[in-house]
N, C-alpha and C. Protein backbone atom coordinates (compact mmCIF):
# COMPACT_ATOMS: atom_id res chain seq x y z
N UNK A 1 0.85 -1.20 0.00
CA UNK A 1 0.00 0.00 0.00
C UNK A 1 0.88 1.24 0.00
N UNK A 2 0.70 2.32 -1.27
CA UNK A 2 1.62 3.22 -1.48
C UNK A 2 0.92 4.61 -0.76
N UNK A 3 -0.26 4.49 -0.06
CA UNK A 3 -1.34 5.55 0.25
C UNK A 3 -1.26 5.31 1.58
N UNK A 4 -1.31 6.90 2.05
CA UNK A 4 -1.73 6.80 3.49
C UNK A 4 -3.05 7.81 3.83
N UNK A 5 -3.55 7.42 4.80
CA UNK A 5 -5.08 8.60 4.92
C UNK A 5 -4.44 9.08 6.73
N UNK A 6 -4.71 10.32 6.31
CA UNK A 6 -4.50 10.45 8.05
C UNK A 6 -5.55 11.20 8.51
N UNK A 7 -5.77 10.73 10.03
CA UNK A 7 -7.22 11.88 10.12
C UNK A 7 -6.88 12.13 11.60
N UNK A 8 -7.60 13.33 11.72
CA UNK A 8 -7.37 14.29 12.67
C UNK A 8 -8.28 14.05 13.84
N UNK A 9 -8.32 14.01 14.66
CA UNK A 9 -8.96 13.45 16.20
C UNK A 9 -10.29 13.81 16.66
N UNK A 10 -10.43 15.27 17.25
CA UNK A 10 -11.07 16.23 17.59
C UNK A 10 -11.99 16.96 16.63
N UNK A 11 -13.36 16.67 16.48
CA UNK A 11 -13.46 16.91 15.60
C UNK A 11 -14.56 16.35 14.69
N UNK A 12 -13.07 15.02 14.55
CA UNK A 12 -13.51 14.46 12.97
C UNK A 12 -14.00 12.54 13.88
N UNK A 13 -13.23 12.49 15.05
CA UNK A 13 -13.45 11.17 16.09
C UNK A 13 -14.29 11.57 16.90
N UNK A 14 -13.56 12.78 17.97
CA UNK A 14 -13.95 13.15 18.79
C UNK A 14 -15.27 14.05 18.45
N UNK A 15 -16.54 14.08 19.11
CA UNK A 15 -17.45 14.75 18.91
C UNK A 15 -17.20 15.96 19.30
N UNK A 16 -17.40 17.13 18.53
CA UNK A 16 -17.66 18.76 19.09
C UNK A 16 -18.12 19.37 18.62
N UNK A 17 -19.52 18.20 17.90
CA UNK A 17 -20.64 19.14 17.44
C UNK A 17 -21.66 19.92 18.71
N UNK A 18 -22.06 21.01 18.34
CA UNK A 18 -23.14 21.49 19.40
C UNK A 18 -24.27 21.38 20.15
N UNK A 19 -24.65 20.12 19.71
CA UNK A 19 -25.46 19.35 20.30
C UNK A 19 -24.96 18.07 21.09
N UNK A 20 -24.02 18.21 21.18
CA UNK A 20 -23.47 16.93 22.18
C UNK A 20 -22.68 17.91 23.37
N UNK A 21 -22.40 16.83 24.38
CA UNK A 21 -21.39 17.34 25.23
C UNK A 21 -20.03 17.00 24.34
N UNK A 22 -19.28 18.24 24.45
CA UNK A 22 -17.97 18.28 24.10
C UNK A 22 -16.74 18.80 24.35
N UNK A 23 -15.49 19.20 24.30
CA UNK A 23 -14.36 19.85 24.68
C UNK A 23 -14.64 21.20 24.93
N UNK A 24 -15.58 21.63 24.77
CA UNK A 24 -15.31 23.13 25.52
C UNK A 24 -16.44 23.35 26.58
N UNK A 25 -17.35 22.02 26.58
CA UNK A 25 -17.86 21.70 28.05
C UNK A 25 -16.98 21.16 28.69
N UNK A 26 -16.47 20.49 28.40
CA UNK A 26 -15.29 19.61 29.43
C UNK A 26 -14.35 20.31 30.25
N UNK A 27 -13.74 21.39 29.27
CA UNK A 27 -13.15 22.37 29.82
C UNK A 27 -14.15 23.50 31.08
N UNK A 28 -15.17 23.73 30.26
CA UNK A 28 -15.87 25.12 31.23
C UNK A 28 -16.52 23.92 32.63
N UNK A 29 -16.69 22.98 32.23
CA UNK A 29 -17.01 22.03 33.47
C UNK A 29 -15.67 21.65 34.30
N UNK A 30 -14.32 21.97 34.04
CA UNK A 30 -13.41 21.11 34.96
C UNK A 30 -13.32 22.98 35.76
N UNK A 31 -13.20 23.62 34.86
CA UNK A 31 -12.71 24.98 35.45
C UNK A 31 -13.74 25.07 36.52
N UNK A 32 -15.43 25.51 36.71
CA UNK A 32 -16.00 26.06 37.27
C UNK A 32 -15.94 24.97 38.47
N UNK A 33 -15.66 23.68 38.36
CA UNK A 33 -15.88 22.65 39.79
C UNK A 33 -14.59 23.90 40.47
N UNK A 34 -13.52 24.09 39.81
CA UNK A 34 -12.67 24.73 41.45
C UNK A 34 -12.80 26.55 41.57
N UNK A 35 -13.75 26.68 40.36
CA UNK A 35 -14.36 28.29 40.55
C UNK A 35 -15.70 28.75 40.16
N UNK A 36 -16.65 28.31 40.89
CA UNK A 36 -18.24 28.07 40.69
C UNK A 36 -18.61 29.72 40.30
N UNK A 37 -17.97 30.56 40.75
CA UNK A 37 -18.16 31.96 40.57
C UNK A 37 -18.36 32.44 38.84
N UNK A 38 -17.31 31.82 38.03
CA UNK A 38 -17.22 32.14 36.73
C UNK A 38 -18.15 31.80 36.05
N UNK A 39 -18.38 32.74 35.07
CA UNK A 39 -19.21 32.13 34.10
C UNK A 39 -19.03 31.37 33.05
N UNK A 40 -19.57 30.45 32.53
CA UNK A 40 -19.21 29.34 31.67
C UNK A 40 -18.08 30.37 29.89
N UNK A 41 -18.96 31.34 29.97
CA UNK A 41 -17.85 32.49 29.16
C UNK A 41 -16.34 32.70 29.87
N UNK A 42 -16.89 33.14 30.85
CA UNK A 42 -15.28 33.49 31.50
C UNK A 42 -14.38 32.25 31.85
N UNK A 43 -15.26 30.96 31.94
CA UNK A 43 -14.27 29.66 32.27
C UNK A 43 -13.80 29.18 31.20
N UNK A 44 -14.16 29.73 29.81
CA UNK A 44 -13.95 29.11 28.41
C UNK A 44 -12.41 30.30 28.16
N UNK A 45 -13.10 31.45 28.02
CA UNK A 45 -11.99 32.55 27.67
C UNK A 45 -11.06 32.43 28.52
N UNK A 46 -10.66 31.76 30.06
CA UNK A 46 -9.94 31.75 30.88
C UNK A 46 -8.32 30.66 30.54
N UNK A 47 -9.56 29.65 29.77
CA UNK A 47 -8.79 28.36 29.85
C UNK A 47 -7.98 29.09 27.85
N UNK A 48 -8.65 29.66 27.16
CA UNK A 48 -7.65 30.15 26.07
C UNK A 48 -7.19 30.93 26.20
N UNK A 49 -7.20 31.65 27.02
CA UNK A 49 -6.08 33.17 27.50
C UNK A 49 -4.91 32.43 28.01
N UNK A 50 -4.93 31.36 28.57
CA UNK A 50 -3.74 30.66 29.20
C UNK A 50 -3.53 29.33 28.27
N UNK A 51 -3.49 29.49 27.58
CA UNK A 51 -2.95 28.29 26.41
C UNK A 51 -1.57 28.36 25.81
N UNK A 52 -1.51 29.81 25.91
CA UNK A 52 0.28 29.88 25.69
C UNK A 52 0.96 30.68 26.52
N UNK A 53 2.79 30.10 26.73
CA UNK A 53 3.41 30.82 27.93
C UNK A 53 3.70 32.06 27.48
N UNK A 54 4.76 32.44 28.12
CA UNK A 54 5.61 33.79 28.06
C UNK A 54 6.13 34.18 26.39
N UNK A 55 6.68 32.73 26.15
CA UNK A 55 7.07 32.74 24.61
C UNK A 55 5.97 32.50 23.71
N UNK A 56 4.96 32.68 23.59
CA UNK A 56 3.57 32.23 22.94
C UNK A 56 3.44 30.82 22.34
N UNK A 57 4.17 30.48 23.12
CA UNK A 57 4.12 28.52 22.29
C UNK A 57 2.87 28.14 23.41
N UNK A 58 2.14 27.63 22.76
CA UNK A 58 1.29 26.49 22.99
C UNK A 58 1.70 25.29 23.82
N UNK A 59 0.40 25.17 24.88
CA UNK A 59 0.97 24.06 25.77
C UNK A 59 0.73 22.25 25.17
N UNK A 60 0.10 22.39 24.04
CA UNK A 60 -0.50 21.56 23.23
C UNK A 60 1.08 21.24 22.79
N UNK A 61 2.26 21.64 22.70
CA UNK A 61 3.62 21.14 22.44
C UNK A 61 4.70 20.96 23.31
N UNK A 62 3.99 20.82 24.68
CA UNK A 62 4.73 20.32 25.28
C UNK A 62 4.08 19.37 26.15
N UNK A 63 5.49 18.38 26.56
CA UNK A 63 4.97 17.01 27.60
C UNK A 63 6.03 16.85 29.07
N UNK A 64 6.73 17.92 28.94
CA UNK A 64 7.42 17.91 30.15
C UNK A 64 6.53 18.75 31.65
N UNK A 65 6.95 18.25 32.46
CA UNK A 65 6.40 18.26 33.63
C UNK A 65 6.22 20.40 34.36
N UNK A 66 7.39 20.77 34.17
CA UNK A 66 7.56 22.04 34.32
C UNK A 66 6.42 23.10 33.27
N UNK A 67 6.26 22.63 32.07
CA UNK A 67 5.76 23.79 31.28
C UNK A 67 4.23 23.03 31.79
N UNK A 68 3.92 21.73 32.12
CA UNK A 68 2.58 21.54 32.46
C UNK A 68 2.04 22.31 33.60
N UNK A 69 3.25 22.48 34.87
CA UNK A 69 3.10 23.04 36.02
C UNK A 69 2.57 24.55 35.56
N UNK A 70 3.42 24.96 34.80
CA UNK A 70 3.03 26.30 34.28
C UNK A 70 2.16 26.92 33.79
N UNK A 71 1.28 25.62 32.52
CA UNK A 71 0.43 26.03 32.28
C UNK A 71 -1.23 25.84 32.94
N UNK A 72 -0.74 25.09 34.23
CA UNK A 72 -1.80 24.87 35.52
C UNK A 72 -1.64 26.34 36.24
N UNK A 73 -0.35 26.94 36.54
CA UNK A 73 -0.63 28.30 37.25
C UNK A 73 -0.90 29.23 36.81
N UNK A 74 -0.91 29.28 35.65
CA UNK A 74 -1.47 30.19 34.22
C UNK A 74 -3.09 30.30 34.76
N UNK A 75 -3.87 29.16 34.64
CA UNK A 75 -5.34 29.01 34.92
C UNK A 75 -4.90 29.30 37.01
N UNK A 76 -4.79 28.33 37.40
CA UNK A 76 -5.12 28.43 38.79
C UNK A 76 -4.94 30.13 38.89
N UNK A 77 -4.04 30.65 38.84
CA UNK A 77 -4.14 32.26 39.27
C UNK A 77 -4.63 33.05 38.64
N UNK A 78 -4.97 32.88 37.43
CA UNK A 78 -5.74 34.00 36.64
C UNK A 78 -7.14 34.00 36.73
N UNK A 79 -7.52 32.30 37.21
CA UNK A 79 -9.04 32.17 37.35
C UNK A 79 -9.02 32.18 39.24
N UNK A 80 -8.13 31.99 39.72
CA UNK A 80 -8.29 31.89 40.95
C UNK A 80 -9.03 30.89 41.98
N UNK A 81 -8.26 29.55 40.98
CA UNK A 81 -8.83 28.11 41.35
C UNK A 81 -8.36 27.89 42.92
N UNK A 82 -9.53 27.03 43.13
CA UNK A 82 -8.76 26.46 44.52
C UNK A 82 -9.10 25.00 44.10
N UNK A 83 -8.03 24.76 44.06
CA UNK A 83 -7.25 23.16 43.67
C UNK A 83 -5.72 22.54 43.55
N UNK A 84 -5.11 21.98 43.69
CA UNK A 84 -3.79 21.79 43.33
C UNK A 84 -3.86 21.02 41.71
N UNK A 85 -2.84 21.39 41.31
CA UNK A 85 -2.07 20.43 39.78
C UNK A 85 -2.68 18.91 39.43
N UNK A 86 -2.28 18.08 40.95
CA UNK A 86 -3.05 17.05 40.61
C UNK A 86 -4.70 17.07 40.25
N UNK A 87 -5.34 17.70 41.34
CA UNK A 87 -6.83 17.49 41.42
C UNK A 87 -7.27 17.96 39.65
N UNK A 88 -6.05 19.17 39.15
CA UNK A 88 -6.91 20.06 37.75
C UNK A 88 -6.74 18.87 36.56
N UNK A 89 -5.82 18.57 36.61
CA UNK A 89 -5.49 17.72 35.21
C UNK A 89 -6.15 16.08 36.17
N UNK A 90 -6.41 15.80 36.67
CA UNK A 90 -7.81 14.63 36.86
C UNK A 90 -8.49 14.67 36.81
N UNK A 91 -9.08 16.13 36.92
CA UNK A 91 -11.02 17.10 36.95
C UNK A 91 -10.54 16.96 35.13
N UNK A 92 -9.75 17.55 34.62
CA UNK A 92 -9.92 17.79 33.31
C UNK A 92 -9.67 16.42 32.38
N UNK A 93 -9.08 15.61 32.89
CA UNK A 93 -8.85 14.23 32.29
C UNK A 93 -10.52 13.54 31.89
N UNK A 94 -10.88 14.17 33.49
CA UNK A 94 -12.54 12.98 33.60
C UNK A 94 -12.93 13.22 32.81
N UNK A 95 -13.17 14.92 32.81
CA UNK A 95 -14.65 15.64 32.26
C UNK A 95 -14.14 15.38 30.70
N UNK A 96 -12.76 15.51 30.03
CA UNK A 96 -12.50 14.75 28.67
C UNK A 96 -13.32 13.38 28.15
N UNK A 97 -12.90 12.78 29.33
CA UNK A 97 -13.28 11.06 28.76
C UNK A 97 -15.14 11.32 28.83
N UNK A 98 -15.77 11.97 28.85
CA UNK A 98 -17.07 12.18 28.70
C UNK A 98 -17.46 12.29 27.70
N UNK A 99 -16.46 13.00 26.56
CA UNK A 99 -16.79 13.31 25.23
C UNK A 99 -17.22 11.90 24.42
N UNK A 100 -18.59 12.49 23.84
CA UNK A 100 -18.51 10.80 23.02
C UNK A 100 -17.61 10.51 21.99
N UNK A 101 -17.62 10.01 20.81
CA UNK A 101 -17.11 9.71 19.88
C UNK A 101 -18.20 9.58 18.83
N UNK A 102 -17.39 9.58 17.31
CA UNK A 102 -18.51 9.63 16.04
C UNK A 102 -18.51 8.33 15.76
N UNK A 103 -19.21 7.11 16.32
CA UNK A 103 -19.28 6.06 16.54
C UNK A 103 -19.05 5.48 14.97
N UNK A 104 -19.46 5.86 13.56
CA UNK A 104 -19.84 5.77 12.67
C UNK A 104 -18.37 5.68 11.82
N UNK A 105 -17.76 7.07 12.40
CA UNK A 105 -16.44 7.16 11.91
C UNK A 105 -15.39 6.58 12.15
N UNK A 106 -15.27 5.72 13.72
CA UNK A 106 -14.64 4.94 14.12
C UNK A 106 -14.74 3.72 13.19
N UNK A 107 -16.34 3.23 13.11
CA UNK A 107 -16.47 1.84 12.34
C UNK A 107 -15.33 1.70 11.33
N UNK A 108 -15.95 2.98 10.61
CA UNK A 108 -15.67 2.91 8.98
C UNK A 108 -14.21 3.30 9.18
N UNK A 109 -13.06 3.72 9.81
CA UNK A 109 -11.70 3.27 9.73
C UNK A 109 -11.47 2.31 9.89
N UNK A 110 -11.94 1.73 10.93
CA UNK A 110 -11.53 -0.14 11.05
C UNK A 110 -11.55 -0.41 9.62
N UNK A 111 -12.69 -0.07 8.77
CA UNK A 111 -12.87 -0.70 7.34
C UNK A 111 -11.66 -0.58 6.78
N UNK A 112 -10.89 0.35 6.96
CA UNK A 112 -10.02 0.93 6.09
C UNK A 112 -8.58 -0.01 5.90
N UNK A 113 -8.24 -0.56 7.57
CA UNK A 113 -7.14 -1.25 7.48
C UNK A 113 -6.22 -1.33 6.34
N UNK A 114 -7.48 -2.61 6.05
CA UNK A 114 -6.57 -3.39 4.69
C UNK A 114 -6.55 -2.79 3.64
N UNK A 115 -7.12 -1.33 3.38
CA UNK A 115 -6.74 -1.07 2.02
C UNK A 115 -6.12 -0.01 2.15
N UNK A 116 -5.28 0.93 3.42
CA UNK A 116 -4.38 1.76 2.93
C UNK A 116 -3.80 1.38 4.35
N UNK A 117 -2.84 2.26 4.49
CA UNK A 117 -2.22 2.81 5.60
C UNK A 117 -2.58 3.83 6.68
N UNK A 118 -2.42 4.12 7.62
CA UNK A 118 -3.42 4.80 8.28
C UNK A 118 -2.44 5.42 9.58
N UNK A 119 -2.87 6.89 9.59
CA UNK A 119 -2.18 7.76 10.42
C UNK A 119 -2.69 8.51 10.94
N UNK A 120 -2.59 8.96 12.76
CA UNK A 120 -3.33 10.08 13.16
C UNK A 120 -2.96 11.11 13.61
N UNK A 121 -3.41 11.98 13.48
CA UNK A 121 -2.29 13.40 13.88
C UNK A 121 -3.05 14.71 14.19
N UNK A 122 -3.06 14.79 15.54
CA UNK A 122 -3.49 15.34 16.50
C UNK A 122 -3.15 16.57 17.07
N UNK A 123 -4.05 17.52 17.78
CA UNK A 123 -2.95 18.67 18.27
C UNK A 123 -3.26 18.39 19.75
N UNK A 124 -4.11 17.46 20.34
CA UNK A 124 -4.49 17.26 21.77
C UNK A 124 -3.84 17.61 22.56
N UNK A 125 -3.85 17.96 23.92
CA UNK A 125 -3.01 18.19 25.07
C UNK A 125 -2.77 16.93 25.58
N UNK A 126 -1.59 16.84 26.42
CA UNK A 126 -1.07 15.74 27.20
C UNK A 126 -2.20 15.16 28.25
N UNK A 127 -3.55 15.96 29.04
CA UNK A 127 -4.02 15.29 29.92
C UNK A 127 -5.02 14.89 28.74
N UNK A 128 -5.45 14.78 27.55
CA UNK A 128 -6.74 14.45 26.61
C UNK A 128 -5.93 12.78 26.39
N UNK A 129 -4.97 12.68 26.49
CA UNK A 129 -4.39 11.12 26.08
C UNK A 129 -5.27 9.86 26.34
N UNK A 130 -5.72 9.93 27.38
CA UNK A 130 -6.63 8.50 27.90
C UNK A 130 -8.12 9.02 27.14
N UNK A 131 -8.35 9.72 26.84
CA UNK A 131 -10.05 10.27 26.12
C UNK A 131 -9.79 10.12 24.75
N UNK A 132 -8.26 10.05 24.08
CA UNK A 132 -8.24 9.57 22.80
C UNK A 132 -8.13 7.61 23.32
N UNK A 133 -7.62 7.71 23.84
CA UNK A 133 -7.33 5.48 23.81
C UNK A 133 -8.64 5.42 23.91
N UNK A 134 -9.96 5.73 24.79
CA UNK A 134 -11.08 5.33 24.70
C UNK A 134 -11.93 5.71 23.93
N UNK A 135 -11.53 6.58 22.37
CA UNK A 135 -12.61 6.68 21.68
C UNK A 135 -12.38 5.70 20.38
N UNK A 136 -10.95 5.06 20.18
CA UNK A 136 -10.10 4.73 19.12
C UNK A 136 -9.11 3.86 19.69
N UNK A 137 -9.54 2.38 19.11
CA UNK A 137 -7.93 1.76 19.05
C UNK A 137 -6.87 1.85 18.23
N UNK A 138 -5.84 2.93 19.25
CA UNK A 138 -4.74 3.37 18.54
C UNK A 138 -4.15 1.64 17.87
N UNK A 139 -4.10 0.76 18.05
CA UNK A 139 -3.54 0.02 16.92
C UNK A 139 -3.70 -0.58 15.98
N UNK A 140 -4.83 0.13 15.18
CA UNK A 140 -5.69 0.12 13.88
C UNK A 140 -4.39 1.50 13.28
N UNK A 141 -3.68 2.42 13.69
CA UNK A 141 -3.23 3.09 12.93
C UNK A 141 -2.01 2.96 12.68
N UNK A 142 -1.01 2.95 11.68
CA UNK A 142 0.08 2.33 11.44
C UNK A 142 1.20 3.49 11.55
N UNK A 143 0.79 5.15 12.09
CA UNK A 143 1.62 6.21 13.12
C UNK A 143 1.15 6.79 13.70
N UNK A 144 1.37 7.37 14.36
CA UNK A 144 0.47 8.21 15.19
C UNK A 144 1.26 9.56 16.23
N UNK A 145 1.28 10.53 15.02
CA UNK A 145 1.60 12.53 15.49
C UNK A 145 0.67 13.08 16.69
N UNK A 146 1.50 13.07 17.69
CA UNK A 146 0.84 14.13 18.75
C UNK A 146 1.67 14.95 19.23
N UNK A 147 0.73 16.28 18.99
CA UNK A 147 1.66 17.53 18.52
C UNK A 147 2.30 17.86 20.23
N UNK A 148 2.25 17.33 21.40
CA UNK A 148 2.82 17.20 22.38
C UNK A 148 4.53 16.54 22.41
N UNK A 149 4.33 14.95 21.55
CA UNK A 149 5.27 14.37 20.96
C UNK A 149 6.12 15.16 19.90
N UNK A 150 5.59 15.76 19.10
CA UNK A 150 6.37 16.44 17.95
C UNK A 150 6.97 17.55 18.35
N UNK A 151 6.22 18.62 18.84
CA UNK A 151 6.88 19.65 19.27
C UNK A 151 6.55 20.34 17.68
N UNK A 152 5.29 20.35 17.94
CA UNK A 152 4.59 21.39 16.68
C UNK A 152 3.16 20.79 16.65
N UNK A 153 2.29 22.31 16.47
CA UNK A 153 0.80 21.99 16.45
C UNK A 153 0.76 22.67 14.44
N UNK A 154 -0.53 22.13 14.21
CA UNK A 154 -0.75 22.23 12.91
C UNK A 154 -0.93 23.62 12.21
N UNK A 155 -1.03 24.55 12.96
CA UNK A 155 -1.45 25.87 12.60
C UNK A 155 0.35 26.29 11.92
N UNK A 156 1.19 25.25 12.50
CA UNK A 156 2.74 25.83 12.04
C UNK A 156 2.91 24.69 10.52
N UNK A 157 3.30 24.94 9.58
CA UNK A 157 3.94 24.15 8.40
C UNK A 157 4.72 23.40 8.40
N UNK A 158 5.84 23.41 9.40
CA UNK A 158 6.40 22.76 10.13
C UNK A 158 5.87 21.44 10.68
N UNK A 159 4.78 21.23 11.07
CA UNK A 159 4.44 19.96 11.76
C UNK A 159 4.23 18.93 10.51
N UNK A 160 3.94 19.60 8.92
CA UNK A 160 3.10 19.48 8.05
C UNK A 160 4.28 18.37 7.46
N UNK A 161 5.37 19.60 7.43
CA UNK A 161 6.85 18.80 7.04
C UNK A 161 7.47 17.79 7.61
N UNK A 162 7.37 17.78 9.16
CA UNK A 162 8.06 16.72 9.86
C UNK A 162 7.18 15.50 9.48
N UNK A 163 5.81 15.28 9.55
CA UNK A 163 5.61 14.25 8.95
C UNK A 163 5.48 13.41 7.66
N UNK A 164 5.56 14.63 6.86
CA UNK A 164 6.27 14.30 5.64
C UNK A 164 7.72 13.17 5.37
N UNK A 165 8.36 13.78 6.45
CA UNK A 165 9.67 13.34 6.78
C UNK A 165 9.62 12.03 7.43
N UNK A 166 8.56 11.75 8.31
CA UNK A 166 8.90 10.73 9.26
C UNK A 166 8.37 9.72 8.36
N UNK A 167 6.98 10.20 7.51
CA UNK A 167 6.49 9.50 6.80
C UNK A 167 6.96 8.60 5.21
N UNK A 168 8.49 9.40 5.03
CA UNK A 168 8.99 9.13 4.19
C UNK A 168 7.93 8.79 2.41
N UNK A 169 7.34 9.86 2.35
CA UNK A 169 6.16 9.55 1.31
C UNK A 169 5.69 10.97 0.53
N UNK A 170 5.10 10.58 -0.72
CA UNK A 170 4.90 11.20 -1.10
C UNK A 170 3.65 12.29 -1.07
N UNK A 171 3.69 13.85 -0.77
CA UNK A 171 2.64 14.63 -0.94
C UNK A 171 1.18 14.22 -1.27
N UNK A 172 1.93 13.65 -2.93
CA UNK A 172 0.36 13.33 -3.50
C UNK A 172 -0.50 11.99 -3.16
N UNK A 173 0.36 11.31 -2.22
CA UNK A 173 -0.51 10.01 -1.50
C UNK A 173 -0.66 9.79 -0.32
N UNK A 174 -0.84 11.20 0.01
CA UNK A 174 -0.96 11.80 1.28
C UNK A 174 -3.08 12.15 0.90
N UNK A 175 -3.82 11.81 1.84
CA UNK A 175 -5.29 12.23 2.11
C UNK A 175 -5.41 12.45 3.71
N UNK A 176 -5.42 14.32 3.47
CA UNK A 176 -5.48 14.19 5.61
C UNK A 176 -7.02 14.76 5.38
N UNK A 177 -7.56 14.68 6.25
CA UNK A 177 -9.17 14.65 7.19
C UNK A 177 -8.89 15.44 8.48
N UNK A 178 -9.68 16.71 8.23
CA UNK A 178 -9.39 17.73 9.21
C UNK A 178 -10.84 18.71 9.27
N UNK A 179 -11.08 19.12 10.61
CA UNK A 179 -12.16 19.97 10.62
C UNK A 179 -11.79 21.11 10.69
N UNK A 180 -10.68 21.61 10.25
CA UNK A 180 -10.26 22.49 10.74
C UNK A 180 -9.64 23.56 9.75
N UNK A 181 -10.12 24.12 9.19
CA UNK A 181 -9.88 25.03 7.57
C UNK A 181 -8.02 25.85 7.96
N UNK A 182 -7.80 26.38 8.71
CA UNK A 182 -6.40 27.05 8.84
C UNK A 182 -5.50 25.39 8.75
N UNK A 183 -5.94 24.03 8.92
CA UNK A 183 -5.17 22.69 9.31
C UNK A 183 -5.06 22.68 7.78
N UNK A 184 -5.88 22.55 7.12
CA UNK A 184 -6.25 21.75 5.96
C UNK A 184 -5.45 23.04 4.57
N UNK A 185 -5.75 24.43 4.99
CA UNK A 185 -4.58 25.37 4.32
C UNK A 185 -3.40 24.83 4.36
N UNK A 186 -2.72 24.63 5.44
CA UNK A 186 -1.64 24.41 5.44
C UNK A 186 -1.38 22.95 4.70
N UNK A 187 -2.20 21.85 4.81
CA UNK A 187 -1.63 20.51 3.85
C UNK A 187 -1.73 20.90 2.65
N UNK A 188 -2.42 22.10 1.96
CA UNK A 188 -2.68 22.33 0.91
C UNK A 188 -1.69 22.40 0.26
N UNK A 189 -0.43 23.46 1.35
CA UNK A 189 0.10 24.37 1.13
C UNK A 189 1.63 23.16 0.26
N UNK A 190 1.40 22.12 1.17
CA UNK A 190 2.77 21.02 1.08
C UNK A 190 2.34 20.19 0.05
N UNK A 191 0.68 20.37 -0.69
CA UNK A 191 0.21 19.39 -1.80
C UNK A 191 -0.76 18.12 -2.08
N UNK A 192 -0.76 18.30 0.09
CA UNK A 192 -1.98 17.01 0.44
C UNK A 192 -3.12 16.75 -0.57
N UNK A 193 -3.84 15.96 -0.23
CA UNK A 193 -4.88 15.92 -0.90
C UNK A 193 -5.39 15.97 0.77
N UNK A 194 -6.76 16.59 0.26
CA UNK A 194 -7.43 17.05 1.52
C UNK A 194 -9.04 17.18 1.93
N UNK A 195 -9.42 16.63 2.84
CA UNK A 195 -11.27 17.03 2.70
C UNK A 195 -11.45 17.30 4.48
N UNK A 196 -11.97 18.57 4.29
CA UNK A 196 -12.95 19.58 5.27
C UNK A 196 -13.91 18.86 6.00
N UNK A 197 -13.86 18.28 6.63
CA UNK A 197 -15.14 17.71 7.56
C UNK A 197 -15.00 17.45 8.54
N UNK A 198 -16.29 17.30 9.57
CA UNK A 198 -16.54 16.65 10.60
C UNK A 198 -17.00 15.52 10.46
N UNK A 199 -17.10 14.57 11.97
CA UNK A 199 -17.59 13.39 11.70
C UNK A 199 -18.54 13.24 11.43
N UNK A 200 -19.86 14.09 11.78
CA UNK A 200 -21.24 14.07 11.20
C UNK A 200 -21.04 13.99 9.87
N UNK A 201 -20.30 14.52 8.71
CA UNK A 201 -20.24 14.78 7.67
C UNK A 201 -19.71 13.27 7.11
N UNK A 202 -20.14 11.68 7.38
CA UNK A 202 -19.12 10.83 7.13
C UNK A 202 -19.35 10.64 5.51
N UNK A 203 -20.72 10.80 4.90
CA UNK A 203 -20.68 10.63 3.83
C UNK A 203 -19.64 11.28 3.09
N UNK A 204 -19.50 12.44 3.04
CA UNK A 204 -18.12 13.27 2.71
C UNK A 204 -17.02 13.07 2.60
N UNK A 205 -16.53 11.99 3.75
CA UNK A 205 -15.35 11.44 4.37
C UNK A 205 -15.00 10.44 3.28
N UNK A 206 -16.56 9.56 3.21
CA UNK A 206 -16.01 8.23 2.39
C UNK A 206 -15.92 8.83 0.81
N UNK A 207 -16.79 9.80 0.67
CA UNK A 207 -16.39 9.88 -0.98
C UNK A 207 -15.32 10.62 -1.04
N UNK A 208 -14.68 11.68 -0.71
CA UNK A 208 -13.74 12.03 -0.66
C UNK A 208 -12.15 10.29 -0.45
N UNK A 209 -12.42 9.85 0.45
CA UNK A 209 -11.63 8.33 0.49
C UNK A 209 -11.90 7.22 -0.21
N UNK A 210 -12.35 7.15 -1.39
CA UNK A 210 -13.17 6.58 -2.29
C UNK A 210 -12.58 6.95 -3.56
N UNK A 211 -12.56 7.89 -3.86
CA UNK A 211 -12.14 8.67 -4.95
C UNK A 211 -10.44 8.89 -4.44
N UNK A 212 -9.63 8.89 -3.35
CA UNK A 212 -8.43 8.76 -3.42
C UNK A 212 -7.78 7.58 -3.40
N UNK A 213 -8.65 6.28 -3.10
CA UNK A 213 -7.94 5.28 -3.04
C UNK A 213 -8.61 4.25 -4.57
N UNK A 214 -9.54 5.34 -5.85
CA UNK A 214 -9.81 4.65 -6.83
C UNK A 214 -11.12 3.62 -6.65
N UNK A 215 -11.59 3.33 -5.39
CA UNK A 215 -12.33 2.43 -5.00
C UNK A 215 -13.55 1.97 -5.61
C-alpha cells in the first residue's frame, strides 16, 4: 500500500458538534468545579487566554512536567482556582473522557485497514491522552503525530513537514481529514490531498476516500 489517509482526532473522532457534550464543556465544566463563581464564558476565555506561555508557544507542544506546572498556574491564578495540579489535570482528564465519539467514523476506519495505511495526527493536550485510547484503538493506525510528541501543532507548516519526513512519502498520496480550515490550508500548502469535515459529515469522508484510493 503506497497511500496513506490520516485523520485528525477532535473533531472528525472526537465529537464537538453542538449538540453533544464536548471539549469546551469539558473544559468550562473542569474549570468552574474549582471556581463556581465564573461564568461558563469566563471559564472558556480563561482556559484560552492561558494556552500559551511567556514565549507564545502552545501548551498543546509540550509534555514535560515544568511547562505543564506552568500552564496549571497560568489558569489556577488568573481564574483563581482552589485546587492543586493534581486534582486540575484529573477534573480535566474525567470531564474529557465524557466526550462521546462519532461512533460511525470509528467503524468505517476499522474498514479501512486493509486497504491503505493509516495515520493520526493530532494537536491534543497531554491530559486528553486516555479520552483519545477510549474513543479509538490506537492500533488500527500504522503512526500516530501528537503535537505534544512532535513539538509542533498544525497551525505551524512545520508539523506538516516533519511528517512528511517521518512519513517518508509522497505529498500526493498523502489524504489528511481535518475539521479544521487554517489545518487543511496548510496541507494544501505542502500538496496534500485534503477534505474539510466533521464526523457528522461521514458521507463526505467516504467519498472524498473513495475517490483517493480509486475504489
Amino acid at each position: 500500500m503506497d497511500k496513506i489517509i490520516i485523520f485528525d482526532w477532535g473533531g472528525v473522532i472526537l465529537k464537538e458538534y453542538p449538540e453533544h457534550y464536548c471539549d469546551q464543556d469539558a473544559i468550562i465544566e473542569t474549570i468552574k468545579k474549582f471556581n463556581n463563581n465564573l461564568t461558563d464564558n469566563d471559564a472558556y476565555q480563561l482556559y484560552l487566554d492561558t494556552l500559551k506561555d511567556e514565549n507564545n508557544r502552545k501548551i498543546s507542544i509540550f509534555n514535560d512536567y515544568e511547562s505543564k506546572y506552568k500552564w496549571y498556574e497560568r489558569i489556577h491564578n488568573n481564574g483563581k482556582l482552589n485546587t492543586t495540579y493534581e486534582e486540575f489535570i484529573n477534573e480535566f482528564t474525567y470531564n474529557y473522557n465524557k466526550i462521546d465519539k462519532y461512533e460511525e467514523v470509528v467503524n468505517y476506519i476499522y474498514t479501512l485497514k486493509d486497504k491503505t495505511n493509516l495515520v493520526l495526527f493530532s494537536d491534543l493536550i497531554f491530559a486528553c491522552f486516555s479520552a483519545l485510547e477510549n474513543t479509538i484503538n490506537l492500533n488500527i493506525f500504522d503512526k500516530i503525530f501528537l503535537s505534544y510528541e512532535e513539538g509542533y501543532v498544525k497551525s505551524n507548516i512545520e508539523a506538516f513537514i516533519n511528517v512528511e519526513k517521518k512519513l517518508n512519502i509522497k505529498a500526493e498520496n498523502i489524504l489528511f481529514i481535518d475539521n479544521n480550515e487554517n489545518n487543511i490550508n496548510n496541507a494544501k500548502k505542502r500538496g496534500w490531498n485534503t477534505c474539510l469535515a466533521f464526523g457528522y459529515e461521514l458521507d463526505k469522508i467516504k467519498n472524498t476516500v473513495d475517490e483517493f484510493l480509486k475504489i
